[in-house]
N, C-alpha and C. Protein backbone atom coordinates (compact mmCIF):
# COMPACT_ATOMS: atom_id res chain seq x y z
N UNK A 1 -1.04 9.43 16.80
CA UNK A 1 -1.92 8.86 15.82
C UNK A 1 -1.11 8.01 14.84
N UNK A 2 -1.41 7.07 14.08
CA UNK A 2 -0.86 5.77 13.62
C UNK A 2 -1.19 6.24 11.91
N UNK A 3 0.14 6.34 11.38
CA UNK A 3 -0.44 7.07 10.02
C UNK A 3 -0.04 5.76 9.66
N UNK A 4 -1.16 5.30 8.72
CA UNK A 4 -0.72 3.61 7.56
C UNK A 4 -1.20 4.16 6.27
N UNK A 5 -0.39 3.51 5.51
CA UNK A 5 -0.70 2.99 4.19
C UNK A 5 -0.73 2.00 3.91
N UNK A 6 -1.09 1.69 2.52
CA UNK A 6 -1.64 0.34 1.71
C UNK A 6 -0.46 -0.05 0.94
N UNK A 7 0.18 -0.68 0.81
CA UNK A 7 0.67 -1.42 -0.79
C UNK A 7 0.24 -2.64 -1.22
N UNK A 8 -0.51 -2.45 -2.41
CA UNK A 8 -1.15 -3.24 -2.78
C UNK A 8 -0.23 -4.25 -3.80
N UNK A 9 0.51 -5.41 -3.85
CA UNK A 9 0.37 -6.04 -5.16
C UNK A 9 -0.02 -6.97 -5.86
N UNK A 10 -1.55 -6.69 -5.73
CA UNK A 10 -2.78 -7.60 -6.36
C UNK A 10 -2.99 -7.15 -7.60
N UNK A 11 -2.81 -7.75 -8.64
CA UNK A 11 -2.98 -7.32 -9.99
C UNK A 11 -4.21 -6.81 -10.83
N UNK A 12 -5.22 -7.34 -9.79
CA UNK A 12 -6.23 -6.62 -10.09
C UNK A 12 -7.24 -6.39 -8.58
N UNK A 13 -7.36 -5.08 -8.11
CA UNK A 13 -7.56 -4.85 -6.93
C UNK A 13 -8.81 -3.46 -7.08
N UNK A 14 -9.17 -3.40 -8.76
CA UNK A 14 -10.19 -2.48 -9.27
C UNK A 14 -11.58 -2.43 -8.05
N UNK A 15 -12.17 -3.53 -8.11
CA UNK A 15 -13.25 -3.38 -7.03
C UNK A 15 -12.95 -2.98 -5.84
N UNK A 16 -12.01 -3.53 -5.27
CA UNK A 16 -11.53 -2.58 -4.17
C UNK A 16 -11.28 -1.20 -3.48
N UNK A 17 -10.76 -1.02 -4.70
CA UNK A 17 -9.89 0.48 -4.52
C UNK A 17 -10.72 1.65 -3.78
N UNK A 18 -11.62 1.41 -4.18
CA UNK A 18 -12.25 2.80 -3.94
C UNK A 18 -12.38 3.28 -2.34
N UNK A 19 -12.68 2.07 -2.03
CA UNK A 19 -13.60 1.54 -0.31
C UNK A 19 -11.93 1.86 0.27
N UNK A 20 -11.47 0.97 -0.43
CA UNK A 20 -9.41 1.52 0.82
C UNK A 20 -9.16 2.91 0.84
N UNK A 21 -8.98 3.11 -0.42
CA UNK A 21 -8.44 4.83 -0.94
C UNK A 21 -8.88 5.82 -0.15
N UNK A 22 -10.51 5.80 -0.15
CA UNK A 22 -11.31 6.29 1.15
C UNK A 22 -10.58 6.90 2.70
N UNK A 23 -10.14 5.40 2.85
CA UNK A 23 -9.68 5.08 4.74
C UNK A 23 -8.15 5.38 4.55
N UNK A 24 -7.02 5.02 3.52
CA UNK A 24 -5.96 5.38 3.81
C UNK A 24 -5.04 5.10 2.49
N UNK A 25 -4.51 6.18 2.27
CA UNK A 25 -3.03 6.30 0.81
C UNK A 25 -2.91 4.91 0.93
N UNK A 26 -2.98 4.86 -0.72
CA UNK A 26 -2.82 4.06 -1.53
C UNK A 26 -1.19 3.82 -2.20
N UNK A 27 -0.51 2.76 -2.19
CA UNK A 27 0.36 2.81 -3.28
C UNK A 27 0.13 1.49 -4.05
N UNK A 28 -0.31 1.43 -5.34
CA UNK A 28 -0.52 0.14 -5.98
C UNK A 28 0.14 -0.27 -7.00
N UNK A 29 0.06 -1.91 -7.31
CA UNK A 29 0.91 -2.18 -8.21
C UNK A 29 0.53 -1.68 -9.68
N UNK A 30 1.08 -1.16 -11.28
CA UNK A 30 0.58 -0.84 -12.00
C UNK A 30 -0.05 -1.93 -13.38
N UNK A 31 -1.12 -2.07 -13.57
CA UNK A 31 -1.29 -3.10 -14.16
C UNK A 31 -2.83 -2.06 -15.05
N UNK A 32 -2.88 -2.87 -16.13
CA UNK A 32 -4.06 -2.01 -17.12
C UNK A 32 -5.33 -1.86 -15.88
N UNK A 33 -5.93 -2.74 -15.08
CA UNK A 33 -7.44 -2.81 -14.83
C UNK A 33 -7.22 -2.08 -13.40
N UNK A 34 -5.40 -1.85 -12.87
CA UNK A 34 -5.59 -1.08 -11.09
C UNK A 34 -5.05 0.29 -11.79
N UNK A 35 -4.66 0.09 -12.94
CA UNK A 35 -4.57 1.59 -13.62
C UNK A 35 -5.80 2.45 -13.91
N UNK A 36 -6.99 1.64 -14.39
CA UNK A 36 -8.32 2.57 -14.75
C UNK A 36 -9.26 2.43 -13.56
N UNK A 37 -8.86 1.56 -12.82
CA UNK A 37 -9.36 2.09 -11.25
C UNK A 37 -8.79 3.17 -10.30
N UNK A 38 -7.53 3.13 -10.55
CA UNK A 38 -6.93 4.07 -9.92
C UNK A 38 -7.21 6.00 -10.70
N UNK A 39 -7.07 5.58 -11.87
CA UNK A 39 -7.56 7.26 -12.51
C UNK A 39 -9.31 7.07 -11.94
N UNK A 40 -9.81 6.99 -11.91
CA UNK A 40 -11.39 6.48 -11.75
C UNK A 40 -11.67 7.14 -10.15
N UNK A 41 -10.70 6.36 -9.19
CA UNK A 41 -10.81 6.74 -7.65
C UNK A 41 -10.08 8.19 -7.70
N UNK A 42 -9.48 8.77 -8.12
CA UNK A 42 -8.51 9.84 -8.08
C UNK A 42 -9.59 10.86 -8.77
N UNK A 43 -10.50 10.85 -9.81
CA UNK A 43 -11.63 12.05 -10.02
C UNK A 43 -12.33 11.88 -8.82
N UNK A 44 -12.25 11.33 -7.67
CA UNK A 44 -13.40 10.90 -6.56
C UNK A 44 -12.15 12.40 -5.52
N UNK A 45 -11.22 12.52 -5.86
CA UNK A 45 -10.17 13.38 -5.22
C UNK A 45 -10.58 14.74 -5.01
N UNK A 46 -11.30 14.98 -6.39
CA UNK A 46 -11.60 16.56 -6.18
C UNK A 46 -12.66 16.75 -4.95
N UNK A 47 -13.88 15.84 -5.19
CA UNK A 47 -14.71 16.02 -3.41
C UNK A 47 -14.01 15.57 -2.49
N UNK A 48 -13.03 14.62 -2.21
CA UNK A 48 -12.28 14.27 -1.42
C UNK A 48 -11.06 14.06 -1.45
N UNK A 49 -10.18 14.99 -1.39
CA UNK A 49 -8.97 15.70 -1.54
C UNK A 49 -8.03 14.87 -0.24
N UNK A 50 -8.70 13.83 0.30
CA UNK A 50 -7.54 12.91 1.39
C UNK A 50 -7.32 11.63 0.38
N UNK A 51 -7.73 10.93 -0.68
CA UNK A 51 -7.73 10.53 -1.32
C UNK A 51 -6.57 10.91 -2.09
N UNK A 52 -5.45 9.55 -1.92
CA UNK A 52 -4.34 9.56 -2.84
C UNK A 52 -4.11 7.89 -3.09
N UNK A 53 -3.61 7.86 -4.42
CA UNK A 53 -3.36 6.60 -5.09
C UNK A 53 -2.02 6.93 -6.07
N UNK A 54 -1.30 6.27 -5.70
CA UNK A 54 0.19 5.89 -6.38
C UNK A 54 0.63 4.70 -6.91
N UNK A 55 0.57 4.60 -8.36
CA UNK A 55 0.73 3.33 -8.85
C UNK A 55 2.64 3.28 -8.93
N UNK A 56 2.92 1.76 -8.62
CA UNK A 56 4.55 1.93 -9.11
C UNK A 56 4.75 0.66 -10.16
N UNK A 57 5.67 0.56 -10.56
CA UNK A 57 5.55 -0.43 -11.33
C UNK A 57 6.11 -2.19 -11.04
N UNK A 58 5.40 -3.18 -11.47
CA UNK A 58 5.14 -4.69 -11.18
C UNK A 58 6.56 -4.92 -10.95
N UNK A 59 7.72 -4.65 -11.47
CA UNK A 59 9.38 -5.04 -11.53
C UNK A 59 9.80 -4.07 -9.58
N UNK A 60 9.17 -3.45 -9.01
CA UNK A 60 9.55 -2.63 -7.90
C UNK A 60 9.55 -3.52 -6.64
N UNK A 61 10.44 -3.74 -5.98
CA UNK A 61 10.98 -4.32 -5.01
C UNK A 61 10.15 -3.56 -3.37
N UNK A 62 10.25 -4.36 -2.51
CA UNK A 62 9.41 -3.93 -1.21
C UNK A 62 10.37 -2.82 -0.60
N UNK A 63 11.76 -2.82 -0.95
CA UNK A 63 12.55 -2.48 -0.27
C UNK A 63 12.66 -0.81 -1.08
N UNK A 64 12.89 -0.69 -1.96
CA UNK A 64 12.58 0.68 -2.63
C UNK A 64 11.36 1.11 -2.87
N UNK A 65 10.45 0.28 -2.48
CA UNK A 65 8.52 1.14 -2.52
C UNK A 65 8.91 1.55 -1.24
N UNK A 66 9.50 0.92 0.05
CA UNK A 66 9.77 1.47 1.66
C UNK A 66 10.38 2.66 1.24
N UNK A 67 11.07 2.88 0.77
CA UNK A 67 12.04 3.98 0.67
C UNK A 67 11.27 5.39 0.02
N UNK A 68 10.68 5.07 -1.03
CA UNK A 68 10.03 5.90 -1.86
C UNK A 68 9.21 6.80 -0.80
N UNK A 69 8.12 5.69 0.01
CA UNK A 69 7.30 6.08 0.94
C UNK A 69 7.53 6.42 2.15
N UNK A 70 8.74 6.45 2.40
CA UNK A 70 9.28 7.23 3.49
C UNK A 70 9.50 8.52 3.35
N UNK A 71 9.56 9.13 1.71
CA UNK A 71 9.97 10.23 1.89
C UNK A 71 8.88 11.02 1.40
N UNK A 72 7.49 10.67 1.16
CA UNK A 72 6.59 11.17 0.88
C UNK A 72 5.46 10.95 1.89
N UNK A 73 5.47 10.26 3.14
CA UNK A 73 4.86 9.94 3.91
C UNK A 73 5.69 9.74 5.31
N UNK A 74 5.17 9.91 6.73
CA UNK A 74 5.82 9.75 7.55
C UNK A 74 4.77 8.47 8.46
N UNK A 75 5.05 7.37 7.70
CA UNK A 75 4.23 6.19 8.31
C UNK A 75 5.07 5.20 9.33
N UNK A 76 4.29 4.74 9.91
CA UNK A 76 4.14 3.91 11.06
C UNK A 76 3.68 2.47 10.90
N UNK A 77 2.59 2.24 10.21
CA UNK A 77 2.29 1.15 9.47
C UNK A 77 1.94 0.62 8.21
N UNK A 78 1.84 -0.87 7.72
CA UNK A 78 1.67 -0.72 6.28
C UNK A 78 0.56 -1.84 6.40
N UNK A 79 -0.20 -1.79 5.64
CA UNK A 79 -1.13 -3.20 5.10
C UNK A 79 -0.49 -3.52 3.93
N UNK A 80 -0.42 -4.82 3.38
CA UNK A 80 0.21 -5.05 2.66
C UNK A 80 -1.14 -6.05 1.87
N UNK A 81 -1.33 -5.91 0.56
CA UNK A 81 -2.38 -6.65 -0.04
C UNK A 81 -1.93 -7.60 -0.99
N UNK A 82 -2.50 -8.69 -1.02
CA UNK A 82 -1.62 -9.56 -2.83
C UNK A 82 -0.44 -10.01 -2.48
N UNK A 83 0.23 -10.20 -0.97
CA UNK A 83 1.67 -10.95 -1.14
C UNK A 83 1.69 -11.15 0.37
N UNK A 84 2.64 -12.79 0.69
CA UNK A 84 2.34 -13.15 1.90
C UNK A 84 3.65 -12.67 2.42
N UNK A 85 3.29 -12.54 3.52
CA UNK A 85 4.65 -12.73 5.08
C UNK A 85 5.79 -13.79 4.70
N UNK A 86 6.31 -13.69 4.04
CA UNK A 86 7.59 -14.15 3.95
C UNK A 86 9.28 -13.88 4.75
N UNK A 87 9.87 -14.78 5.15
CA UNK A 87 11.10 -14.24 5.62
C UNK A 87 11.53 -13.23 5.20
N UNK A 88 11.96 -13.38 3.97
CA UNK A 88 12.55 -11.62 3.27
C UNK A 88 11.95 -10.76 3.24
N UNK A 89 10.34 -10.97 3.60
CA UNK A 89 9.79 -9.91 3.36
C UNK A 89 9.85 -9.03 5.08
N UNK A 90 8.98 -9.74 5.94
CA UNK A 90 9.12 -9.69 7.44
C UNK A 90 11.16 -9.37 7.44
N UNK A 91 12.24 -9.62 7.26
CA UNK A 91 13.40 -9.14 7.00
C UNK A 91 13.51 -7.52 6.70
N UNK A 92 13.00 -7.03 5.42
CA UNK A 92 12.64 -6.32 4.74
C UNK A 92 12.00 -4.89 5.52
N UNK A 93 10.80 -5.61 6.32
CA UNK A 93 10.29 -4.62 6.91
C UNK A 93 11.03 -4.31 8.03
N UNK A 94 11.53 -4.88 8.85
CA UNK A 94 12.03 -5.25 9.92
C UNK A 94 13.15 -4.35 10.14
N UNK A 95 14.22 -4.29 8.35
CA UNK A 95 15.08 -3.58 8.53
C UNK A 95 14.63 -1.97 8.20
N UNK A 96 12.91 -1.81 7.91
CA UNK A 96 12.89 -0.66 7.80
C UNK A 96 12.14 0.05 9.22
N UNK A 97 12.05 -0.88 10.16
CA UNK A 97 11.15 -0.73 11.67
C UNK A 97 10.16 -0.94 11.77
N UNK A 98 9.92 -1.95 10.95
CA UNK A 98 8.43 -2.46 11.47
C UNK A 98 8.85 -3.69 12.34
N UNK A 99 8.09 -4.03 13.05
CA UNK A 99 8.52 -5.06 14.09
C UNK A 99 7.52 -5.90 14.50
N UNK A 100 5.97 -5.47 14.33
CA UNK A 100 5.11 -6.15 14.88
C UNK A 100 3.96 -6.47 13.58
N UNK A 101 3.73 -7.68 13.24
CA UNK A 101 3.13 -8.42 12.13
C UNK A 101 1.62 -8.98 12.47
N UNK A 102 0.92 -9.16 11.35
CA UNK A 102 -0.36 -9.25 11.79
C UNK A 102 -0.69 -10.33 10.19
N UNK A 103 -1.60 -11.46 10.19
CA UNK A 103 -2.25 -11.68 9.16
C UNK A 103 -3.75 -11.20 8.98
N UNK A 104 -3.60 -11.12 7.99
CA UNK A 104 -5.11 -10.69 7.37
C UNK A 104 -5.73 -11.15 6.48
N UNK A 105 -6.89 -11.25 6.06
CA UNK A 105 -7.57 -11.86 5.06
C UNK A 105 -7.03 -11.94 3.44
N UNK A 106 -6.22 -10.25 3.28
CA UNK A 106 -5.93 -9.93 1.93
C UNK A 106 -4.56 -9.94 2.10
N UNK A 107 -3.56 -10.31 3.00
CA UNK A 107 -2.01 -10.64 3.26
C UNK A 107 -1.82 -10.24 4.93
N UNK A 108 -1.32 -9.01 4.90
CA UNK A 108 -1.06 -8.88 6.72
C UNK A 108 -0.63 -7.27 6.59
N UNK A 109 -0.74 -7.12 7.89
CA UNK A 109 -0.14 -5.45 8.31
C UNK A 109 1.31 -5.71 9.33
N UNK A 110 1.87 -4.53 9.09
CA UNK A 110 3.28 -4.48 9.89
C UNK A 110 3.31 -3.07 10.76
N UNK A 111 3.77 -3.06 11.82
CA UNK A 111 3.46 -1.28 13.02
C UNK A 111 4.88 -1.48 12.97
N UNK A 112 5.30 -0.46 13.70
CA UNK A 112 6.28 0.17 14.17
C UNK A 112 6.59 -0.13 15.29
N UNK A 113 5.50 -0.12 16.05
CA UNK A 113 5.30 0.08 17.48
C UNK A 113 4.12 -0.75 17.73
């Protein structure tokens, strides 16, 4: 089974949140309006306890959010929201095993496999 998460860094991704958080862990960027969405989706936790949201902060690099979430998650893929496919970034993932890239409407996803 294909465990993914989200990293979001759309600065404001409030309307969203809820509908992702739902389908799969959240890690988002921290900003006032994905901050009171994010406490907001997280009381939605107590009926639905698969529901997780992790804000980090706007200065955090792709390469230490990978890291962070490696050791609190054992994922396979990422959606990535609010930032494009860039060399360093596709680099980035690449050196953390992702290998296979995808665009998407809200940026792109990266697998493992």
């Amino acid at each position: 089974m294909t465990r993914t998460i989200a990293i979001v860094f759309a600065r404001n991704y409030a309307k969203e949140l809820k509908r992702l958080a739902f389908r799969i862990p959240v890690w988002m960027v921290d900003t006032p309006e994905n901050r009171a969405a994010a406490q907001a989706t997280l009381q939605d936790a107590v009926e639905w306890p698969h529901i997780t949201v992790t804000l980090f902060r706007p200065d955090e690099d792709l390469r230490s959010l990978l890291a962070q979430i490696a050791i609190e998650h054992a994922v396979d893929g990422v959606e990535i929201i609010g930032s494009p496919l860039t060399d360093a970034t596709r680099e980035t993932l690449s050196g953390a095993g992702f290998h296979r890239f995808e665009a998407t409407a809200e940026g792109f996803r990266a697998r493992k496999s």
